[in-house]
Protein backbone atom coordinates (compact mmCIF):
# COMPACT_ATOMS: atom_id res chain seq x y z
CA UNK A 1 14.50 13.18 -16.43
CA UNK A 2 12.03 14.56 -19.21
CA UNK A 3 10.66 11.61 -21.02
CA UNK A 4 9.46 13.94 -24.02
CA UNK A 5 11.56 12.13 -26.43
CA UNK A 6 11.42 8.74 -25.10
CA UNK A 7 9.45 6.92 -27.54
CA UNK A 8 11.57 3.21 -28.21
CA UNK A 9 10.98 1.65 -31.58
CA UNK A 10 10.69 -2.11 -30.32
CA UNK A 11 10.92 -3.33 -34.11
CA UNK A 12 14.05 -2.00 -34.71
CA UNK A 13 16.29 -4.85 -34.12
CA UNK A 14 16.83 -5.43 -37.93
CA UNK A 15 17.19 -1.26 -38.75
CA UNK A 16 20.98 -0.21 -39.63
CA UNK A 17 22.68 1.32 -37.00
CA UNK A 18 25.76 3.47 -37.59
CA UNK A 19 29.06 1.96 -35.99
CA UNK A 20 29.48 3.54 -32.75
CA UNK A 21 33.02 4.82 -31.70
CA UNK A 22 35.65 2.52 -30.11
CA UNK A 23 34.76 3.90 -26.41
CA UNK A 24 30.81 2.72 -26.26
CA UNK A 25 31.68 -0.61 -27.91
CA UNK A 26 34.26 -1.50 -24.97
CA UNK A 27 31.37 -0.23 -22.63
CA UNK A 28 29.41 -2.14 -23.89
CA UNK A 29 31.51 -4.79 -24.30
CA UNK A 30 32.16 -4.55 -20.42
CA UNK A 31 28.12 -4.44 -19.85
CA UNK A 32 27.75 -7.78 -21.40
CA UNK A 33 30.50 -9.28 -19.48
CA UNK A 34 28.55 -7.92 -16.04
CA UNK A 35 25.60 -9.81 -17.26
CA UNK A 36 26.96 -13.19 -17.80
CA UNK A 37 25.26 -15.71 -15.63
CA UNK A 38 22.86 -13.93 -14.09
CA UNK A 39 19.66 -16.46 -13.02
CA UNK A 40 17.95 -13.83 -11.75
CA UNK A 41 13.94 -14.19 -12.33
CA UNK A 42 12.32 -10.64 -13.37
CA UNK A 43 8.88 -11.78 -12.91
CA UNK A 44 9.88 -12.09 -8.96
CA UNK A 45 6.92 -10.44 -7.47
CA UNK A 46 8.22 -7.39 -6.11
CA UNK A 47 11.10 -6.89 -8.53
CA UNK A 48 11.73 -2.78 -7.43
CA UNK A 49 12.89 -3.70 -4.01
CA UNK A 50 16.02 -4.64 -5.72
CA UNK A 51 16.45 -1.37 -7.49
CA UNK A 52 15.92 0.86 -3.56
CA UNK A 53 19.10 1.29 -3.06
CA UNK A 54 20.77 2.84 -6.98
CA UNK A 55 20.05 5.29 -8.87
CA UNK A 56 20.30 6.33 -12.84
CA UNK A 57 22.99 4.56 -14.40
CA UNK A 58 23.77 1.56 -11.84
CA UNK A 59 20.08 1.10 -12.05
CA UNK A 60 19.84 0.83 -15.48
CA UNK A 61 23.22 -1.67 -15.56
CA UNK A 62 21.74 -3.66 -12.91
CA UNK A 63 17.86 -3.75 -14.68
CA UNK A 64 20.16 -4.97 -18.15
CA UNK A 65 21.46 -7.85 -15.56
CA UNK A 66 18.42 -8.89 -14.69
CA UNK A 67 16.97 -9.47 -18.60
CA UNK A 68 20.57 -10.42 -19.36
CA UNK A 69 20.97 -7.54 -22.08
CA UNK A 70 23.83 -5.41 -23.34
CA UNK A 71 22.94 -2.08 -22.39
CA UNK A 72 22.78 1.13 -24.40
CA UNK A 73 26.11 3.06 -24.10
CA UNK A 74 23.95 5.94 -25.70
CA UNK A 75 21.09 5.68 -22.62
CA UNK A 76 23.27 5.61 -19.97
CA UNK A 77 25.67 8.94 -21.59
CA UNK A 78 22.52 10.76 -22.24
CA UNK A 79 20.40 10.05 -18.97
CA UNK A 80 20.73 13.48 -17.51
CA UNK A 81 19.15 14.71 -20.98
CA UNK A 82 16.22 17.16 -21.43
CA UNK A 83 15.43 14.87 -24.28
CA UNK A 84 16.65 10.68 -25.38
CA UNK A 85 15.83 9.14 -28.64
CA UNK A 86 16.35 5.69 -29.13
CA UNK A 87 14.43 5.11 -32.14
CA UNK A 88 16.98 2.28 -34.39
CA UNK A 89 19.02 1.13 -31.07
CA UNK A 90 18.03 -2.29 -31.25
CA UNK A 91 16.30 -2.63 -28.00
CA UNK A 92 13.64 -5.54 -28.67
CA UNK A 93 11.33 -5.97 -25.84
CA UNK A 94 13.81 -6.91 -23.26
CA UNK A 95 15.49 -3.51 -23.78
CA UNK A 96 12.64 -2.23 -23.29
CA UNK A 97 11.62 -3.81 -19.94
CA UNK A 98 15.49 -3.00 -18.44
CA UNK A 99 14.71 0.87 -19.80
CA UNK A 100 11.46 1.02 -18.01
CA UNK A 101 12.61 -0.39 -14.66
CA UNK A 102 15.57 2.23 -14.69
CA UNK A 103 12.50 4.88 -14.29
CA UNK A 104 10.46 3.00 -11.83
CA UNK A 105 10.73 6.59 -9.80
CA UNK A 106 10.76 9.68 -11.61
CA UNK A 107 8.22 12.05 -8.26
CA UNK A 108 8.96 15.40 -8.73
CA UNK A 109 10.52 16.19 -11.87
CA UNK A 110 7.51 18.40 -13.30
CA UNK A 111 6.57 15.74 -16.38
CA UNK A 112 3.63 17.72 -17.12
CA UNK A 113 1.05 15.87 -20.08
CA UNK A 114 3.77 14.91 -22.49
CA UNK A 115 5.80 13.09 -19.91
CA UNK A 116 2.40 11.41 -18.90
CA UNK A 117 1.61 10.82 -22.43
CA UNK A 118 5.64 9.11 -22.84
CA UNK A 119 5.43 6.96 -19.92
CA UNK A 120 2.09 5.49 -20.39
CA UNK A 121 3.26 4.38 -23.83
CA UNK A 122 5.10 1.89 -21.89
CA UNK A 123 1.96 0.60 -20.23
CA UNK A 124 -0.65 0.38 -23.11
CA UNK A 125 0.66 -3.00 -24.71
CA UNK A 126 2.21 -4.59 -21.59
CA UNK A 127 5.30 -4.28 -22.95
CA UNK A 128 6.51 -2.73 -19.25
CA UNK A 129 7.55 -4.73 -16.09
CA UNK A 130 6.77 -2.11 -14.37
CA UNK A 131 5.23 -2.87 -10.80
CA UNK A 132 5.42 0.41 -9.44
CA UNK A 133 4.84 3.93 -10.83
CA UNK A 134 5.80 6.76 -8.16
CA UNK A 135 4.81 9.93 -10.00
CA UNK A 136 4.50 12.19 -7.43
CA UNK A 137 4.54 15.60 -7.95
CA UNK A 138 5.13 15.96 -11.86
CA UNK A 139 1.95 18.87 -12.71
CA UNK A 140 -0.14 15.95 -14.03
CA UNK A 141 -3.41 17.71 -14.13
CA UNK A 142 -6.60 17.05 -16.20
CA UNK A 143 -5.00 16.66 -19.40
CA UNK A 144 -3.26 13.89 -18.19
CA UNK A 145 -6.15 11.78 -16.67
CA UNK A 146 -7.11 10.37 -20.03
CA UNK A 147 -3.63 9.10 -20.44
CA UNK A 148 -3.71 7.07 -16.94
CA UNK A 149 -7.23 6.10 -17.44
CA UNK A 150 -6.34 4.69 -20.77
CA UNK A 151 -3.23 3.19 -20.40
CA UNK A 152 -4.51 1.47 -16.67
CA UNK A 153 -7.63 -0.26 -18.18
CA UNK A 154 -5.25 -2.86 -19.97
CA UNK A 155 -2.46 -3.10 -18.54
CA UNK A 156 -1.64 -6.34 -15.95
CA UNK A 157 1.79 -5.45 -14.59
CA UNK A 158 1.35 -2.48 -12.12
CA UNK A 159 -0.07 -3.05 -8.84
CA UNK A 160 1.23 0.36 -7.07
CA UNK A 161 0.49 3.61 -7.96
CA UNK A 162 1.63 6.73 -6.28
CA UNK A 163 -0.42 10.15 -8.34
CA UNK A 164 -0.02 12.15 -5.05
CA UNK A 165 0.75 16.10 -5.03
CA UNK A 166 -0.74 16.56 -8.27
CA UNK A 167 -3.34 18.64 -9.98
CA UNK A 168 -5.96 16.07 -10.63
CA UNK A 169 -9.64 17.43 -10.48
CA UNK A 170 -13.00 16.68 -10.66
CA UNK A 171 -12.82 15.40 -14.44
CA UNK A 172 -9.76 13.08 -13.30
CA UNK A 173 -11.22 11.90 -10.76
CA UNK A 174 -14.05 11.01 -12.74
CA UNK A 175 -11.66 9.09 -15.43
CA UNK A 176 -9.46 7.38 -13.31
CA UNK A 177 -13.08 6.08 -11.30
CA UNK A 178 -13.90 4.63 -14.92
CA UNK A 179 -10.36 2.98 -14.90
CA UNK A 180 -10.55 1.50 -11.18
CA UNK A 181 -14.14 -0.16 -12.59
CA UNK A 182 -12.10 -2.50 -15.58
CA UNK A 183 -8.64 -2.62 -13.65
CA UNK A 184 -8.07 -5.97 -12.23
CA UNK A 185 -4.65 -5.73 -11.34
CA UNK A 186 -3.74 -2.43 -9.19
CA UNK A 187 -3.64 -2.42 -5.41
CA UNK A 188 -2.24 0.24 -3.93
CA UNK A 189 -3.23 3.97 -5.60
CA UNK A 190 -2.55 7.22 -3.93
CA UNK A 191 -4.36 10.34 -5.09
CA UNK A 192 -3.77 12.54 -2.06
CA UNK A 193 -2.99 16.09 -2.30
CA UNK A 194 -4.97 16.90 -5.73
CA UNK A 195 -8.21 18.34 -6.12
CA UNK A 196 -10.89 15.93 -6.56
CA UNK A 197 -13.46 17.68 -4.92
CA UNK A 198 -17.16 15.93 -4.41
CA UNK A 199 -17.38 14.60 -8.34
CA UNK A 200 -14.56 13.56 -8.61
CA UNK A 201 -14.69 11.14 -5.33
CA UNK A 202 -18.18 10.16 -6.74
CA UNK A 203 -16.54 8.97 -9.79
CA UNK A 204 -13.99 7.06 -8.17
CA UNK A 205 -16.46 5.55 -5.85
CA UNK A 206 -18.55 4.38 -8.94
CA UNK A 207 -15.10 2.73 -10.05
CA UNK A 208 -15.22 1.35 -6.42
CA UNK A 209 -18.50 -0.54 -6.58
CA UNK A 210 -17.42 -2.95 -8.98
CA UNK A 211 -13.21 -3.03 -8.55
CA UNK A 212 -12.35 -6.53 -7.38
CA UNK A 213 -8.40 -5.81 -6.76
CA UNK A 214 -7.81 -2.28 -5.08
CA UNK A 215 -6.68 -2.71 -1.46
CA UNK A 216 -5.13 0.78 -0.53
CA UNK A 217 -6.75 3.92 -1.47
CA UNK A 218 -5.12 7.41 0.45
CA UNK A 219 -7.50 10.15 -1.08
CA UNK A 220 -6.75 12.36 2.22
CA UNK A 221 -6.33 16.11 1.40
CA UNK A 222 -8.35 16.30 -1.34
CA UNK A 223 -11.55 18.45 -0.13
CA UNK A 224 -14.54 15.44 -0.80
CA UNK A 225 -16.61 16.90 1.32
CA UNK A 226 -19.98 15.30 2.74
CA UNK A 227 -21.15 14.31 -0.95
CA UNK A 228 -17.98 12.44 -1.37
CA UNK A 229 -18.20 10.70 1.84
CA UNK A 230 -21.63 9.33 1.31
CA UNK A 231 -20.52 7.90 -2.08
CA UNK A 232 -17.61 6.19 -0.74
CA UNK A 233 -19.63 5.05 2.16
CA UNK A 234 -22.64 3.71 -0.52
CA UNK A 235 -18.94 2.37 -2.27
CA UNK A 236 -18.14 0.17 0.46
CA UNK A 237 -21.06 -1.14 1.38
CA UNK A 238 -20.87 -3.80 -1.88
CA UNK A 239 -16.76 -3.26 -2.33
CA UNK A 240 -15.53 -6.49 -0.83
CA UNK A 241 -11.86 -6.28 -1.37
CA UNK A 242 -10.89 -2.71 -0.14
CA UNK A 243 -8.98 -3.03 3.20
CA UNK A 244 -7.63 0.76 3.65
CA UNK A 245 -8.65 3.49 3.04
CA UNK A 246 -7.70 7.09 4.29
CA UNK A 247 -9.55 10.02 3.79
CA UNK A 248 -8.20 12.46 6.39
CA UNK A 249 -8.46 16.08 5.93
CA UNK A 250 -11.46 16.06 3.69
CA UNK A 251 -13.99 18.82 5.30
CA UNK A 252 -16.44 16.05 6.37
CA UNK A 253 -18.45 16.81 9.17
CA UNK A 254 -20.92 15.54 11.41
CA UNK A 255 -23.52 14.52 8.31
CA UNK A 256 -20.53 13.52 6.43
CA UNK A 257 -19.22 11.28 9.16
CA UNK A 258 -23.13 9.42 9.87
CA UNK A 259 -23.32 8.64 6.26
CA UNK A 260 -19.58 7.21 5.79
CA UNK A 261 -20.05 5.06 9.08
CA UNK A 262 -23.96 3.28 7.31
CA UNK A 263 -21.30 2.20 4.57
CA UNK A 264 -18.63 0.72 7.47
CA UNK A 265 -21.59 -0.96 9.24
CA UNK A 266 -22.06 -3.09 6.25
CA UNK A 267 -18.82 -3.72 4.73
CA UNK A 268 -17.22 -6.94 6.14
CA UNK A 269 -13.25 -6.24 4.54
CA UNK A 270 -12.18 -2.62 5.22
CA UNK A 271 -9.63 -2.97 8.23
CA UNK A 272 -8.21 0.72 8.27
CA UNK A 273 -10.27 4.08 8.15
CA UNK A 274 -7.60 6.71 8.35
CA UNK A 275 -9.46 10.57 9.32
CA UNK A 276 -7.23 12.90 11.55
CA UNK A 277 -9.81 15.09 13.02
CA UNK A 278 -13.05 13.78 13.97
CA UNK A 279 -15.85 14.53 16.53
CA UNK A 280 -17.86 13.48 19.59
CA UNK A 281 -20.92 12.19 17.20
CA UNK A 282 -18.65 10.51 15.25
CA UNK A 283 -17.32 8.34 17.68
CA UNK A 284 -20.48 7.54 19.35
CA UNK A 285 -21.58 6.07 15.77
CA UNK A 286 -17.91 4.35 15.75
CA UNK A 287 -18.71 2.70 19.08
CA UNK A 288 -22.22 1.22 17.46
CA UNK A 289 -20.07 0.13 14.08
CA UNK A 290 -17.44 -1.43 16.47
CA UNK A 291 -19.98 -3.93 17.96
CA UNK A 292 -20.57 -5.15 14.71
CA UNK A 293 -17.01 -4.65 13.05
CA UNK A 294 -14.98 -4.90 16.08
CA UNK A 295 -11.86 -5.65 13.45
CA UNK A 296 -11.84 -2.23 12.07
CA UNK A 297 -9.25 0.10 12.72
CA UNK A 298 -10.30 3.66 12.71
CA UNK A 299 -6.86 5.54 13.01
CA UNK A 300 -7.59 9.23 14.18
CA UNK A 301 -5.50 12.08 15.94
CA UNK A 302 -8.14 14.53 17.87
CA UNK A 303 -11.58 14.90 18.69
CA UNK A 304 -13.33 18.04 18.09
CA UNK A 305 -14.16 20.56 20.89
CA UNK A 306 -12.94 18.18 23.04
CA UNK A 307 -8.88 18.90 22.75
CA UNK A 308 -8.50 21.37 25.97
CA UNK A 309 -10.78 18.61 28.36
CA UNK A 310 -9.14 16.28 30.10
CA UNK A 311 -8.93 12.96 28.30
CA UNK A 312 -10.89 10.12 29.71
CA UNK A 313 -8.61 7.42 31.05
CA UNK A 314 -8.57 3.77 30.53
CA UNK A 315 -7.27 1.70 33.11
CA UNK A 316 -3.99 -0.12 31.28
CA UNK A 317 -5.55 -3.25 29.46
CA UNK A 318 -2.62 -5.17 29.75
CA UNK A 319 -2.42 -4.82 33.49
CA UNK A 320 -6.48 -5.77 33.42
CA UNK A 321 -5.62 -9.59 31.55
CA UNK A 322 -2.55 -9.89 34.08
CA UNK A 323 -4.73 -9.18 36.83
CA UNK A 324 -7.31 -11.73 35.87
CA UNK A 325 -4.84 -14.65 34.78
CA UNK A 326 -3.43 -14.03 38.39
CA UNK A 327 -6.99 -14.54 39.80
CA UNK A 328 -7.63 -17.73 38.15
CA UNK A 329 -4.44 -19.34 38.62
CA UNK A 330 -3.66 -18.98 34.24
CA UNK A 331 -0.82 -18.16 32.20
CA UNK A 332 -0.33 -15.49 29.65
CA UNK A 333 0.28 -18.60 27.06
CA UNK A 334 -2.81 -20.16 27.93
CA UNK A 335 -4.81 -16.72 27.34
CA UNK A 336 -3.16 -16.35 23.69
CA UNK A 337 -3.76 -20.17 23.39
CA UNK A 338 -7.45 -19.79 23.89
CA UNK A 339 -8.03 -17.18 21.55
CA UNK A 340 -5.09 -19.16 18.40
CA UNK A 341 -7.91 -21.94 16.66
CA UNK A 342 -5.04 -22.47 14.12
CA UNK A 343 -2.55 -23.27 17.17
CA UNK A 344 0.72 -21.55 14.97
CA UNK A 345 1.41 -18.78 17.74
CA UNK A 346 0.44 -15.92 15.11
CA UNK A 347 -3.35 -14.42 15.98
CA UNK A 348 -4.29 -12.25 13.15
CA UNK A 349 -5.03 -8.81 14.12
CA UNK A 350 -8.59 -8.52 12.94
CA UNK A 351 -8.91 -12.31 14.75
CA UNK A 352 -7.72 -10.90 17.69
CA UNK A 353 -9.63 -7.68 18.01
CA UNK A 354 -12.75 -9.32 17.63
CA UNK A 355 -11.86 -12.24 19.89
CA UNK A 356 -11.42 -9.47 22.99
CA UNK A 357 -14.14 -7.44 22.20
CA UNK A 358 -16.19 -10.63 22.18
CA UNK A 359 -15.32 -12.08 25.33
CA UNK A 360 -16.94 -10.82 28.60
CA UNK A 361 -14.55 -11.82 31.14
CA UNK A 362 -12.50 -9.29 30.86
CA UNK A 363 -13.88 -5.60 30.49
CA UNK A 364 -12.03 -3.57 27.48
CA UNK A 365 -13.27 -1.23 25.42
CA UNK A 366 -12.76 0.06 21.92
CA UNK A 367 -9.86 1.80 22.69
CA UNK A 368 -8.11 -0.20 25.09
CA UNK A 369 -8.22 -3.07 22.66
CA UNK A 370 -6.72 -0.36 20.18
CA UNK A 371 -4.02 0.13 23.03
CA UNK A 372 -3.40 -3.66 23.24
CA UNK A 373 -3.23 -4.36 19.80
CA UNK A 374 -1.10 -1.53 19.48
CA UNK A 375 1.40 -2.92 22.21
CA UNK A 376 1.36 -6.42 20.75
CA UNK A 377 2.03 -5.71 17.74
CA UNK A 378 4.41 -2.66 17.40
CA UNK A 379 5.72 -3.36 13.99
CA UNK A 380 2.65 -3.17 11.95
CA UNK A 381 3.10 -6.86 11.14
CA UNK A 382 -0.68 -7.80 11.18
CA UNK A 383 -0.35 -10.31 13.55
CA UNK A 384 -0.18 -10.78 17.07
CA UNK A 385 3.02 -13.12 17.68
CA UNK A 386 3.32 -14.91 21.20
CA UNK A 387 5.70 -17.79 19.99
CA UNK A 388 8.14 -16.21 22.68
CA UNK A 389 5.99 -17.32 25.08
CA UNK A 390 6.33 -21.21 24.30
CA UNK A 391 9.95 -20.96 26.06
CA UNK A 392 8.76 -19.19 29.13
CA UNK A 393 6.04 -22.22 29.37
CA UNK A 394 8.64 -25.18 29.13
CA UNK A 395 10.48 -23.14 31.27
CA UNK A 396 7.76 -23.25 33.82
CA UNK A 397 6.88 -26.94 33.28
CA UNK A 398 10.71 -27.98 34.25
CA UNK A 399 10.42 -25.93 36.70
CA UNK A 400 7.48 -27.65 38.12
CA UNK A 401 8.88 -31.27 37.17
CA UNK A 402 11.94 -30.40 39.69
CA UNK A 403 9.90 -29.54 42.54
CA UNK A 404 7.94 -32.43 42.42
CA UNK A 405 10.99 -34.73 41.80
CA UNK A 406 12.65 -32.91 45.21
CA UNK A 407 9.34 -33.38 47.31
CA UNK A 408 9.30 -36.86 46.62
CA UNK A 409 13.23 -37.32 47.37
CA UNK A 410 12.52 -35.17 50.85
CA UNK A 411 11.04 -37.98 53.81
């Protein structure tokens, strides 16, 4: 939907309003009947995972619910409208908030700068609940950026913001690097697929050096180059909060790569470097940064003039721990044991990684700790759950406890 003409008048509560025909007042009468009752909280802390499912008007009715509003009859008839004016509908602010979660996602309708300029209206004043803005793909180019940068530098509400397959360049990058240095609230902000070049990943890494909330940052596809990966690697070496970051299919080469991986030698928090194509030099200065950061998880498809030699293989890891439990008469609980301080069956990831490539009784290198990890922990979950293993234990121990019982029974 084009948000050209969305511009609510929040004071308008008091303004005359001419009667509406008989039809909208018994749908609206109908609306506030649906609403009745509702003890639904809309400061829950993801509130859009209730809204996945719906779409346009049923999203709208059920955001209404939530505040426990009468929706607009004249919203909901005009929503696939070029153009909606709600100036003297009475919204107040709660109208408001059920109007803006109805367009949590509005990728890809070509918004261009006055739909940026409409929707970050909404975020100025805090006057949105918005959590999540997915604006992919709407022609948001330069003229834009001041509107984000603006709007972002206040507001407290959104933590996830999704600018990809846009036409963001150097100058945007530059603005939204200004906003990223007074946000304190945003977590999760994908810029891939624009064209923020090497200034405009300086800027954001300036924005970098002093943010204290960002955790996810995709810039992939975005053509940084070597000058952008040296200021994002300069960028994480005082960033403490940043815990993934991708930045695949950047042109960054060998140079590139050394000066990104001085910046991952000294930063203690990033957990995920995502690059796609990367070379032999490169992983020889991963292997040095992986003694010191064995935690980090550098996610990457192929190397470079290596793809038509035979890959090197790594004996199974898994098979390499069974193999020495057997030897020393152990368990696979009491290996998972060793390595869980906290003793609740959940091993963090980053715990874990650095526990094995720590220990010297069992050989495993970077990447067949990768492998294990991988293997243990198949859903992404960020832990490394061997609670299933408590049963096979007590199994075991009855086990024993009836053998003994029967040897003593036998003369």
């Amino acid at each position: 939907m084009n948000l050209f003409g969305f511009m609510a008048d929040q004071n308008a509560e008091t303004a005359e309003i001419s009667e509406p025909p008989e039809h909208v007042l018994q749908a609206d009468a109908s609306a506030e009947k649906a609403t009745k009752g509702s003890d639904t909280d809309l400061e829950a802390e993801d509130p859009e995972k209730a809204f996945r499912s719906i779409r346009g008007a049923e999203l709208y009715l059920e955001a209404c619910r939530l505040v426990e509003v009468v929706p607009v009859s004249y919203f909901i008839q005009n929503l696939d409208k070029p153009y909606i004016n709600l100036n003297h509908h009475g919204l107040g602010p709660k109208g408001v908030k059920a109007i803006a979660i109805a367009l949590v996602n509005i990728s890809n309708n070509h918004l261009d700068t006055p739909g940026a300029e409409a929707i970050t209206s909404l975020l100025l004043d805090n006057v949105s609940c918005l959590h999540t803005l997915q604006l992919s793909g709407n022609n948001f180019g330069e003229e834009a950026a001041p509107y984000f940068a603006e709007a972002l530098m206040s507001n407290y509400q959104v933590k996830k913001l999704d600018l990809s397959h846009n036409e963001f360049h150097e100058k945007g990058g530059q603005l939204l690097g200004q906003m990223l240095a007074s946000n304190t609230k945003l977590e999760i902000l994908d810029l891939s697929w624009n064209h923020l070049k090497r200034k405009g990943a300086v800027g954001l890494s300036v924005g970098l050096r002093v943010n204290d909330a960002l955790k996810i940052l995709n810039l992939s596809w975005n053509g940084i180059g070597n000058e952008g990966a040296l200021a994002l690697g300069e960028a994480l070496k005082v960033n403490n909060v940043l815990v993934h970051l991708d930045i695949s299919n950047n042109q960054i080469n060998n140079e590139g790569a050394k000066r990104l991986c001085r910046g991952l030698g000294v930063n203690g928090n990033l957990k995920i470097l995502k690059n796609v194509l990367v070379n032999e030099n490169f992983i020889k200065l991963l292997d040095g940064v992986y003694r010191m950061r064995p935690e980090l998880d550098v996610i990457y498809d192929e190397v470079e003039g290596c793809i038509s030699k035979i890959p090197k293989q790594h004996p199974n890891p898994m098979k390499l721990i069974q193999n020495y439990l057997k030897a020393h008469n152990l368990q696979l609980w009491d290996f998972f044991r060793e390595i869980d301080k906290d003793g609740n069956m959940k091993i963090p990831v980053a715990t874990f990684r650095r526990a094995m490539m720590q220990q010297s009784r069992i050989p495993l290198d970077r990447v067949q700790i990768g492998e294990l990890v991988h293997n243990l922990d198949r859903n992404r979950t960020g832990f490394v759950d061997y609670s299933h293993l408590k049963e096979q234990k007590t199994a075991q121990k009855l086990e024993e406890g009836e053998t003994e019982e029967e040897n003593k029974e036998e003369p």
